[in-house]
N, C-alpha and C. Protein backbone atom coordinates (compact mmCIF):
# COMPACT_ATOMS: atom_id res chain seq x y z
N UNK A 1 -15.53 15.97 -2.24
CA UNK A 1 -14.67 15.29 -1.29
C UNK A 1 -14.92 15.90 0.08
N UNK A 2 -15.39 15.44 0.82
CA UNK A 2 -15.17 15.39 2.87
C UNK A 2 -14.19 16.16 3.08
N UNK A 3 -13.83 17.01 3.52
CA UNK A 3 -12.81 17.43 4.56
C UNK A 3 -11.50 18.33 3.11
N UNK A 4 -10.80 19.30 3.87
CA UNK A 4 -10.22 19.33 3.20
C UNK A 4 -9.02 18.90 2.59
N UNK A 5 -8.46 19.13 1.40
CA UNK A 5 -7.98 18.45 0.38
C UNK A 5 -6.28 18.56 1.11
N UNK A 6 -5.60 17.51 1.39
CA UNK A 6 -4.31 17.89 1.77
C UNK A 6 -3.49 18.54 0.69
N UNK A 7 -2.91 19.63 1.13
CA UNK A 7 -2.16 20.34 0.05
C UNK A 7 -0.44 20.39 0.75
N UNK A 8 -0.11 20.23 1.42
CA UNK A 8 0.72 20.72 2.26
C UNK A 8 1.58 19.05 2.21
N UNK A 9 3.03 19.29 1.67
CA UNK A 9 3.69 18.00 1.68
C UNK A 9 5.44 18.87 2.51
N UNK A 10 5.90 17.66 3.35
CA UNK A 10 7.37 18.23 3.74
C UNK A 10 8.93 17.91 2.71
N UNK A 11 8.85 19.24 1.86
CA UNK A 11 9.54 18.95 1.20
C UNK A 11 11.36 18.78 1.26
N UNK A 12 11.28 18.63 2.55
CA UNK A 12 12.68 18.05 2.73
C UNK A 12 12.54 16.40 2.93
N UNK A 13 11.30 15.67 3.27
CA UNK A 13 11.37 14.36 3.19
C UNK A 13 10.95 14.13 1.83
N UNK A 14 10.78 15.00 0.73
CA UNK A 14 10.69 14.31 -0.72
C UNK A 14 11.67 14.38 -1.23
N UNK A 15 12.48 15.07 -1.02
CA UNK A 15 13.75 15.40 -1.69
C UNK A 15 14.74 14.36 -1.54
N UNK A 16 14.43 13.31 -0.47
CA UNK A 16 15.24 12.10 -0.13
C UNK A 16 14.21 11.02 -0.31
N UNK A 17 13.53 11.20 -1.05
CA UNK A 17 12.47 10.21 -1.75
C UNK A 17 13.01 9.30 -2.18
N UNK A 18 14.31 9.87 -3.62
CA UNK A 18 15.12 8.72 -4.17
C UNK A 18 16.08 7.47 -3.55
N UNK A 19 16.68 8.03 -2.14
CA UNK A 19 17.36 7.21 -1.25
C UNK A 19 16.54 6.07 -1.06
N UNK A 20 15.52 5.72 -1.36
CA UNK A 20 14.50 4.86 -1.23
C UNK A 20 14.51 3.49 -1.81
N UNK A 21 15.57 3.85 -3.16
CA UNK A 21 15.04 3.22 -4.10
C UNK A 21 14.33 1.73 -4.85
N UNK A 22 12.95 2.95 -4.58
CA UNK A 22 12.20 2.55 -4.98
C UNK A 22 12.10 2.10 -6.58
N UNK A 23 11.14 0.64 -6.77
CA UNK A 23 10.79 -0.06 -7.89
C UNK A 23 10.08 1.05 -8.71
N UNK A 24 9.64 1.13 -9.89
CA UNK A 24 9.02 2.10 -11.10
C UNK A 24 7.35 1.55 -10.19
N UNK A 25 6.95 0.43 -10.02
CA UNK A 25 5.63 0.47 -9.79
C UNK A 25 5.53 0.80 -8.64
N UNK A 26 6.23 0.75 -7.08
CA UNK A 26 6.08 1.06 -5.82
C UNK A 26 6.18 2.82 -5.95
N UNK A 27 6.89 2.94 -6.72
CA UNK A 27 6.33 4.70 -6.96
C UNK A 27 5.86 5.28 -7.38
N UNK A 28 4.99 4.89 -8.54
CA UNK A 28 3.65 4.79 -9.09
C UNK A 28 2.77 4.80 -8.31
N UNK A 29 2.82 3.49 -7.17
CA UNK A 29 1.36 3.38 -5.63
C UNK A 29 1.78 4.15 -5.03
N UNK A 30 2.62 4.61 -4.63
CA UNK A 30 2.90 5.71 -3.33
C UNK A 30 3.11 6.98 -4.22
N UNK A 31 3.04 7.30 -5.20
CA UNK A 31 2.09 8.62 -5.95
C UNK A 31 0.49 8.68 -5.90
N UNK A 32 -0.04 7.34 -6.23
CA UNK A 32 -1.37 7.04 -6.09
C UNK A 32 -1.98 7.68 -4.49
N UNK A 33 -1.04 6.77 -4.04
CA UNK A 33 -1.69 6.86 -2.42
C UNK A 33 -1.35 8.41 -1.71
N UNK A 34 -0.15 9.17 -2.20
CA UNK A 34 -0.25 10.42 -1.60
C UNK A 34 -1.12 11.18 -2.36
N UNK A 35 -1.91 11.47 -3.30
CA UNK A 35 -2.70 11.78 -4.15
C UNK A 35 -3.92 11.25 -3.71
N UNK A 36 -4.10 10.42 -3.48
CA UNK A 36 -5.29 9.88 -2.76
C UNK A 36 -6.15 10.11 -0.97
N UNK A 37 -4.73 10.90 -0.09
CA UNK A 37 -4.56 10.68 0.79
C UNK A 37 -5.60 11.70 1.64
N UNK A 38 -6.10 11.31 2.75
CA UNK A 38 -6.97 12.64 3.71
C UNK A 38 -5.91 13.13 4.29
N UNK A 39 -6.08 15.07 5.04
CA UNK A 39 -4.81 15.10 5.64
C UNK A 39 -4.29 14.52 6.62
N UNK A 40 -3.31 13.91 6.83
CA UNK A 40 -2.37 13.12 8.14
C UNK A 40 -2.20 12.12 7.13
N UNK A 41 -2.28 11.58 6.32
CA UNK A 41 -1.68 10.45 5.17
C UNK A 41 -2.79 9.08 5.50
N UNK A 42 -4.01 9.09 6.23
CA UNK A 42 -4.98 7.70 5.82
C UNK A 42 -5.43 7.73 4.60
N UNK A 43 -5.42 6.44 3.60
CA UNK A 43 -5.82 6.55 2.49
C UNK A 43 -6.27 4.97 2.81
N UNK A 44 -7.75 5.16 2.26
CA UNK A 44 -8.74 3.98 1.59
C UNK A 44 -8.70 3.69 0.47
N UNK A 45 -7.99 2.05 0.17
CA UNK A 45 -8.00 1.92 -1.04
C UNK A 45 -7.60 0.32 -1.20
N UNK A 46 -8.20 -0.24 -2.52
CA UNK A 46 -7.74 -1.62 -2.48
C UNK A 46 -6.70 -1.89 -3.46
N UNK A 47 -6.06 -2.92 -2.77
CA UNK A 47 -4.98 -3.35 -4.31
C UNK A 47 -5.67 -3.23 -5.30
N UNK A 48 -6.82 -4.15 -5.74
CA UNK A 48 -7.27 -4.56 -6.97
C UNK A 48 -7.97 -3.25 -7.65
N UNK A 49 -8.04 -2.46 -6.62
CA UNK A 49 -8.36 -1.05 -7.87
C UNK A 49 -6.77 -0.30 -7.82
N UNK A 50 -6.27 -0.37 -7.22
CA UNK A 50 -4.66 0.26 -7.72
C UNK A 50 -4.09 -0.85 -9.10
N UNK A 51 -4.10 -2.01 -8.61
CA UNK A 51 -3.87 -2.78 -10.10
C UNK A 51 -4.84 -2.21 -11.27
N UNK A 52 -5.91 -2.26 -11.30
CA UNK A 52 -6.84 -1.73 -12.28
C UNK A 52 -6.52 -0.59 -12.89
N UNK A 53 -5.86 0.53 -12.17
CA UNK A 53 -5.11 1.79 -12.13
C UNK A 53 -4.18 2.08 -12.96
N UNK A 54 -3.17 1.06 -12.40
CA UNK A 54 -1.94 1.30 -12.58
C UNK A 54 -1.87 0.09 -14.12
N UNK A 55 -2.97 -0.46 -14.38
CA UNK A 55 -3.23 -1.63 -15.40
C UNK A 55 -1.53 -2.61 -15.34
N UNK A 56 -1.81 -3.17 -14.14
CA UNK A 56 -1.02 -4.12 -13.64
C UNK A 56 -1.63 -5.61 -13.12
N UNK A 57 -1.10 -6.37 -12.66
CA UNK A 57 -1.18 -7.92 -11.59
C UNK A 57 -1.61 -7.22 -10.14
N UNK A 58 -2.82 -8.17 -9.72
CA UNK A 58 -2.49 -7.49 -8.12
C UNK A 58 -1.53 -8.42 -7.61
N UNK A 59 -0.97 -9.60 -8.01
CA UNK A 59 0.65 -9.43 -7.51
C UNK A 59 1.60 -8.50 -7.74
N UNK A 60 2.09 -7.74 -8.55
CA UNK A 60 2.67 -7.40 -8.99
C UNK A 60 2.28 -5.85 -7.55
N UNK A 61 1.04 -5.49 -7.84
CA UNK A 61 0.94 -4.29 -6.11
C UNK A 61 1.21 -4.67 -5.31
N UNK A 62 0.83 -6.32 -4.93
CA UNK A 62 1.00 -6.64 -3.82
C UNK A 62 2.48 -6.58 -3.59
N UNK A 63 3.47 -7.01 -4.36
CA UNK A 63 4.98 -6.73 -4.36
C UNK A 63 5.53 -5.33 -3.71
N UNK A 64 4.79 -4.01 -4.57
CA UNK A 64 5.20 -3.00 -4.40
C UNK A 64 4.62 -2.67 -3.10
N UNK A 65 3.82 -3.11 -2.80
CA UNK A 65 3.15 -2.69 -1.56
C UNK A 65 4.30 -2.89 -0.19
N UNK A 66 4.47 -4.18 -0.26
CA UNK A 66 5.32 -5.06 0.52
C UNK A 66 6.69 -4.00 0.59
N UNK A 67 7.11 -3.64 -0.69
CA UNK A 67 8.41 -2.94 -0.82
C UNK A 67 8.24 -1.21 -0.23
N UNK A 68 7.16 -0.53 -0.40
CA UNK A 68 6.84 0.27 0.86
C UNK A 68 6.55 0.26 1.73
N UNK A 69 6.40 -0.74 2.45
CA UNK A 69 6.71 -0.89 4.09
C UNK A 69 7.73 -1.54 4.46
N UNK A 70 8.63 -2.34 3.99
CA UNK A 70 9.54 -2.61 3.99
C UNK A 70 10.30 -1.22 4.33
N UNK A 71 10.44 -0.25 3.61
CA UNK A 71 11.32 0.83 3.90
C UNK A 71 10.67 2.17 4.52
N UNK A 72 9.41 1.55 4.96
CA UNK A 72 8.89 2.54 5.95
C UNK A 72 7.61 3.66 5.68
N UNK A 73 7.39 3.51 4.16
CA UNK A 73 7.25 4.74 3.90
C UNK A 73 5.30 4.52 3.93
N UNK A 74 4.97 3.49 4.56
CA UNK A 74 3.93 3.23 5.10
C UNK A 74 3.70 2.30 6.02
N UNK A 75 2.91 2.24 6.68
CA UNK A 75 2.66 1.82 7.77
C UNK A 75 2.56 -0.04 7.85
N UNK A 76 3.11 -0.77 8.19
CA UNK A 76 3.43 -2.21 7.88
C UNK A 76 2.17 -2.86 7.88
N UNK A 77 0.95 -2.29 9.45
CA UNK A 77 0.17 -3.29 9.28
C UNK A 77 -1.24 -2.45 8.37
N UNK A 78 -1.28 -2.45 7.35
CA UNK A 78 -2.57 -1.98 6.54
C UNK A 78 -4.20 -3.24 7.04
N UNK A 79 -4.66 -2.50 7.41
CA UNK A 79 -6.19 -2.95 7.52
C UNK A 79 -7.50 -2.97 6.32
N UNK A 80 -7.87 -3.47 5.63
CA UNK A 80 -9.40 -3.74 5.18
C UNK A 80 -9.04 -2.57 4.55
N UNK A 81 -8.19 -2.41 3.51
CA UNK A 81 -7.78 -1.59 2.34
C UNK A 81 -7.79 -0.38 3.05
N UNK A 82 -7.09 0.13 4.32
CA UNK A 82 -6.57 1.42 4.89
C UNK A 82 -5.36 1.47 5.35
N UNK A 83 -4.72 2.31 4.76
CA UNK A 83 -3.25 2.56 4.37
C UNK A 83 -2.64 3.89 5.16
N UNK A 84 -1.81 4.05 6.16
CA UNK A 84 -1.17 4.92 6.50
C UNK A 84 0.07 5.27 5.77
N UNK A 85 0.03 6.48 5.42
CA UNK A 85 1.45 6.81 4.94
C UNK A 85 2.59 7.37 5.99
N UNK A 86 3.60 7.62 6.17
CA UNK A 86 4.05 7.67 7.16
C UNK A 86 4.34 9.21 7.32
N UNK A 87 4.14 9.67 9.15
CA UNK A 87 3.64 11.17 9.01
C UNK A 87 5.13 12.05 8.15
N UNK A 88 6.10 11.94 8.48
CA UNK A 88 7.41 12.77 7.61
C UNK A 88 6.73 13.15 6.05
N UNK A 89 5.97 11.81 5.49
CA UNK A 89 5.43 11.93 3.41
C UNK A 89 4.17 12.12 3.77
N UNK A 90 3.30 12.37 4.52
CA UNK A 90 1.51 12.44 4.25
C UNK A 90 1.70 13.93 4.38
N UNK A 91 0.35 14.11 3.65
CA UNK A 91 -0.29 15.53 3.57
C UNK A 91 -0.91 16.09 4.47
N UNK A 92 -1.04 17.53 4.51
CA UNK A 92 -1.54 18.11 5.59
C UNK A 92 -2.12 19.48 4.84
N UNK A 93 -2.83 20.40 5.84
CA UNK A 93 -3.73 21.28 5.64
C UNK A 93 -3.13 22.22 5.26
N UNK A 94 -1.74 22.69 6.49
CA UNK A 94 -0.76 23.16 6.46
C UNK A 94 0.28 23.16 7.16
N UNK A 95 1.25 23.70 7.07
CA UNK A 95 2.62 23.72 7.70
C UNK A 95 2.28 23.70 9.34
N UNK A 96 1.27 24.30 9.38
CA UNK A 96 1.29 24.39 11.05
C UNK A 96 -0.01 23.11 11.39
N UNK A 97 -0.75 22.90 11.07
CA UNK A 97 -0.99 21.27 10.91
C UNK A 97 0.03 19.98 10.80
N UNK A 98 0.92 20.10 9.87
CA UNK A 98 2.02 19.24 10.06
C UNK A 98 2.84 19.04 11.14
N UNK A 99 3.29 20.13 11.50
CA UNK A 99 4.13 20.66 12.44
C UNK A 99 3.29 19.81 14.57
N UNK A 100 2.11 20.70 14.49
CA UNK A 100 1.31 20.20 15.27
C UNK A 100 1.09 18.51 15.15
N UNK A 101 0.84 17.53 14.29
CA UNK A 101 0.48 16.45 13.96
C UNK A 101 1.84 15.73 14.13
N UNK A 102 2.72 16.02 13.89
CA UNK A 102 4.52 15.34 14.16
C UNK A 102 5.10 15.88 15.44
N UNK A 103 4.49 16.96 16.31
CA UNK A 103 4.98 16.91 17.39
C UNK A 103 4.13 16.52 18.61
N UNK A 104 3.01 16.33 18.30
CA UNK A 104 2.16 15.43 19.16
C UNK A 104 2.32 14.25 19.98
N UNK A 105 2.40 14.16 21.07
CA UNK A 105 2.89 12.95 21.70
C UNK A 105 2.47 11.46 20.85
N UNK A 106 0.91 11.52 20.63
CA UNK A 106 0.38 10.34 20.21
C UNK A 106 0.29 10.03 18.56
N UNK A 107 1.28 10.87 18.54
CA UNK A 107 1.87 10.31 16.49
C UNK A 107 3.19 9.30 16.54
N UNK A 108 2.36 8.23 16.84
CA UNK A 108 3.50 7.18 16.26
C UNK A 108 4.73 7.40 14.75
N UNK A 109 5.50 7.91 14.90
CA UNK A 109 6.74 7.77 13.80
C UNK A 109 7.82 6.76 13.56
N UNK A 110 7.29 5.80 13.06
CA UNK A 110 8.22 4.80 12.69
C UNK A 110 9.45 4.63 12.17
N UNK A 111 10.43 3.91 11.80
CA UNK A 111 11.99 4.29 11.11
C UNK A 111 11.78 4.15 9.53
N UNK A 112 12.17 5.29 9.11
CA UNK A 112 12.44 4.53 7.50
C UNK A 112 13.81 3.78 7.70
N UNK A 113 13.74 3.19 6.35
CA UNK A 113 14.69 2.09 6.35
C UNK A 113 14.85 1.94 4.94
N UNK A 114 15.66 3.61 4.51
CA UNK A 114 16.32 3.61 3.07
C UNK A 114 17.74 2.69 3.50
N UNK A 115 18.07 2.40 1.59
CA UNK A 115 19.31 1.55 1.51
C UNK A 115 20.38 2.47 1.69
N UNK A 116 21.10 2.47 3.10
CA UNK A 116 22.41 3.48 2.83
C UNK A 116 23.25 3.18 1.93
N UNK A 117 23.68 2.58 1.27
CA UNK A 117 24.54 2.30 0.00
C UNK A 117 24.56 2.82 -0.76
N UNK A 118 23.09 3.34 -1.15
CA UNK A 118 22.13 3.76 -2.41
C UNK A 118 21.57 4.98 -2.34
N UNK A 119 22.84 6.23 -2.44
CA UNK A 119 22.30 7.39 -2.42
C UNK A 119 22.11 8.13 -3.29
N UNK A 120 21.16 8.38 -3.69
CA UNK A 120 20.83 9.35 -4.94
C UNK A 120 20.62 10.68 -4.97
N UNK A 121 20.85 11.35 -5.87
CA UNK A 121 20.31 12.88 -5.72
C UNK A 121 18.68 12.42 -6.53
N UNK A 122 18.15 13.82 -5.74
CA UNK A 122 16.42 14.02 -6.61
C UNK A 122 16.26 13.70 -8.01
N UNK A 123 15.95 13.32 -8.87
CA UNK A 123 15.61 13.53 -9.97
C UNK A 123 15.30 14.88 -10.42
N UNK A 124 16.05 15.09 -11.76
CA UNK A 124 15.51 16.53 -12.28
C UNK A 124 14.80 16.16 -12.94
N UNK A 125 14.32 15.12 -13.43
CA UNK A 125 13.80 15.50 -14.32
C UNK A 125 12.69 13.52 -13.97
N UNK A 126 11.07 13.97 -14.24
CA UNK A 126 9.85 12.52 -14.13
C UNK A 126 10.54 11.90 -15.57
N UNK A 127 10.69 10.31 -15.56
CA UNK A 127 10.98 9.63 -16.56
C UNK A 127 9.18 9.43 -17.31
N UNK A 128 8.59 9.46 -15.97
CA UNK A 128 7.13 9.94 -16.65
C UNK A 128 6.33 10.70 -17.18
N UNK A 129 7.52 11.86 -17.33
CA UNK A 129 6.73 12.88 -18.24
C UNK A 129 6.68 12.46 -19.50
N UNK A 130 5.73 13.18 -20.22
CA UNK A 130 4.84 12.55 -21.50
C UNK A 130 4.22 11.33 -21.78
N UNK A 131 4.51 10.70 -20.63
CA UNK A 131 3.99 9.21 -20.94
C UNK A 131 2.10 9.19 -20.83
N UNK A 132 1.86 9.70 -20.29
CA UNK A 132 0.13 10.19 -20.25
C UNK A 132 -0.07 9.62 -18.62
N UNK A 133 0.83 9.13 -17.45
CA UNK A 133 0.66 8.95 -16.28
C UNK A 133 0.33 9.88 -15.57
N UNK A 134 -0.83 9.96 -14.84
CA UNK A 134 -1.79 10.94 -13.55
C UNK A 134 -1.83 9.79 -12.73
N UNK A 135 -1.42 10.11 -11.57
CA UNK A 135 -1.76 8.89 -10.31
C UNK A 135 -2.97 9.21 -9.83
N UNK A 136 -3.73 10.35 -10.46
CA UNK A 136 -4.82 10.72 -9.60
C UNK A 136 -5.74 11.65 -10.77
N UNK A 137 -6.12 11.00 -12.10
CA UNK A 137 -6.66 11.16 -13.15
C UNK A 137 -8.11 12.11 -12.76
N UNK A 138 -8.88 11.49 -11.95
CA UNK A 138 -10.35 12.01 -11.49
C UNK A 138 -10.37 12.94 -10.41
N UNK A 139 -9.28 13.46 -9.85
CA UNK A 139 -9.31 14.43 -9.10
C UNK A 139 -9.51 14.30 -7.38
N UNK A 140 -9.36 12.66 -7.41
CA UNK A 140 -9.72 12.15 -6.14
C UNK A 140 -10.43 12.05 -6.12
N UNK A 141 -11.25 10.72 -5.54
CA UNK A 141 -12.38 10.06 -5.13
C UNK A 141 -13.11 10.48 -3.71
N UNK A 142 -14.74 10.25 -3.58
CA UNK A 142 -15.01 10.98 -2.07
C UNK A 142 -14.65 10.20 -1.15
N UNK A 143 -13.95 10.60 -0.36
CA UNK A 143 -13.74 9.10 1.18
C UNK A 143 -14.56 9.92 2.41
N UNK A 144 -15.11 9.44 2.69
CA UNK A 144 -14.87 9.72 4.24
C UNK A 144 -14.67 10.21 5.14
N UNK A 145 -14.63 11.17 5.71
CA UNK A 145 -13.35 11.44 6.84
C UNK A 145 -13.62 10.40 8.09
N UNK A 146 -12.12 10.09 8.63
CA UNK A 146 -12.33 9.19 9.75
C UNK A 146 -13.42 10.17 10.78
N UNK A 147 -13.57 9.05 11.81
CA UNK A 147 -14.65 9.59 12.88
C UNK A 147 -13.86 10.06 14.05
N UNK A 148 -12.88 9.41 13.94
CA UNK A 148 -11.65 9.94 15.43
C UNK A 148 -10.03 9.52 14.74
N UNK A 149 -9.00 10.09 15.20
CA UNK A 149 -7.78 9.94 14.66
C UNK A 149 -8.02 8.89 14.78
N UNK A 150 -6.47 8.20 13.67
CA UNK A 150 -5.87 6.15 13.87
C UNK A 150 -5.20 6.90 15.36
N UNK A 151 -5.27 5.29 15.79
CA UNK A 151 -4.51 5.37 17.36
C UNK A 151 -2.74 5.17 16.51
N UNK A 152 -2.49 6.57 17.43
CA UNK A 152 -0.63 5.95 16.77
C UNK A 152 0.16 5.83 18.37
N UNK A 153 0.46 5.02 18.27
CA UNK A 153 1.78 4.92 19.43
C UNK A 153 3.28 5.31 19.28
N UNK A 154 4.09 5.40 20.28
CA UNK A 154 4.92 6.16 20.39
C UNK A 154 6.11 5.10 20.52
N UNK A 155 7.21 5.26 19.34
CA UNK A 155 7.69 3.86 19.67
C UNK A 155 8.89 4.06 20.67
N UNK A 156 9.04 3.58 21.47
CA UNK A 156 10.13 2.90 22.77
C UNK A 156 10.23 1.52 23.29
């Protein structure tokens, strides 16, 4: 794999992961896709191999897809199977990479848009454990690294 491997996640925006709530398959792809991800959260990837994946409909991604940007937790307009995750959930090198990358003028940060109604505590416990689910079975695939950051804007 290109570049190194993001290891570095902010674990106070996972911990409000569940406020999300999210469908069983939209968190399945957005396991896929942070598992998949270069650091700053771009991930290359097509529905029809996440359906293949996840041995689903690519309606059925295309749904979940729709339902993570809907609440933010990626970037609304996806391009030619490239996927931003949004900087608060993407990976990074490290803490001071993150830190640097979210206080940068030109990191667009968009709103999530969890259901306030619908507050959950974390899960203690994956309903997917033992089931034989890896969102990321092969250890990650080689991508790429981009050639220059995505342009992010600053929203006002």
């Amino acid at each position: 794999m290109s570049g190194p491997i993001p290891g570095f996640h902010n674990p106070a925006a996972f911990e409000q992961l569940p406020n999300a709530a999210l469908t069983p398959t939209a968190r399945d792809i957005f396991d896929v896709l942070t598992a998949r991800q270069v650091p700053g959260g771009e991930v290359r990837v097509w529905q029809t191999d996440l359906a293949a994946r996840l041995d689903t409909t690519q309606s059925a991604v295309s749904r979940a897809m729709s339902e993570l940007r809907d609440t933010g937790l990626i970037e609304a307009r996806t391009r030619r199977g490239r996927v931003l995750i949004h900087p608060l959930f993407a990976g990074y090198e490290s803490l001071a990479h993150m830190v640097h990358h979210i206080e940068d003028p030109s990191t667009f940060i968009w709103p999530l848009n969890f259901p306030s109604g619908d507050i959950r505590p974390p899960r203690r416990s994956d309903p997917r454990t033992g089931t034989g689910f890896d969102p990321d079975p092969d250890g990650g695939e080689p991508t790429p690294a981009p050639a220059v950051r995505p342009d992010l804007r600053i929203a006002g």
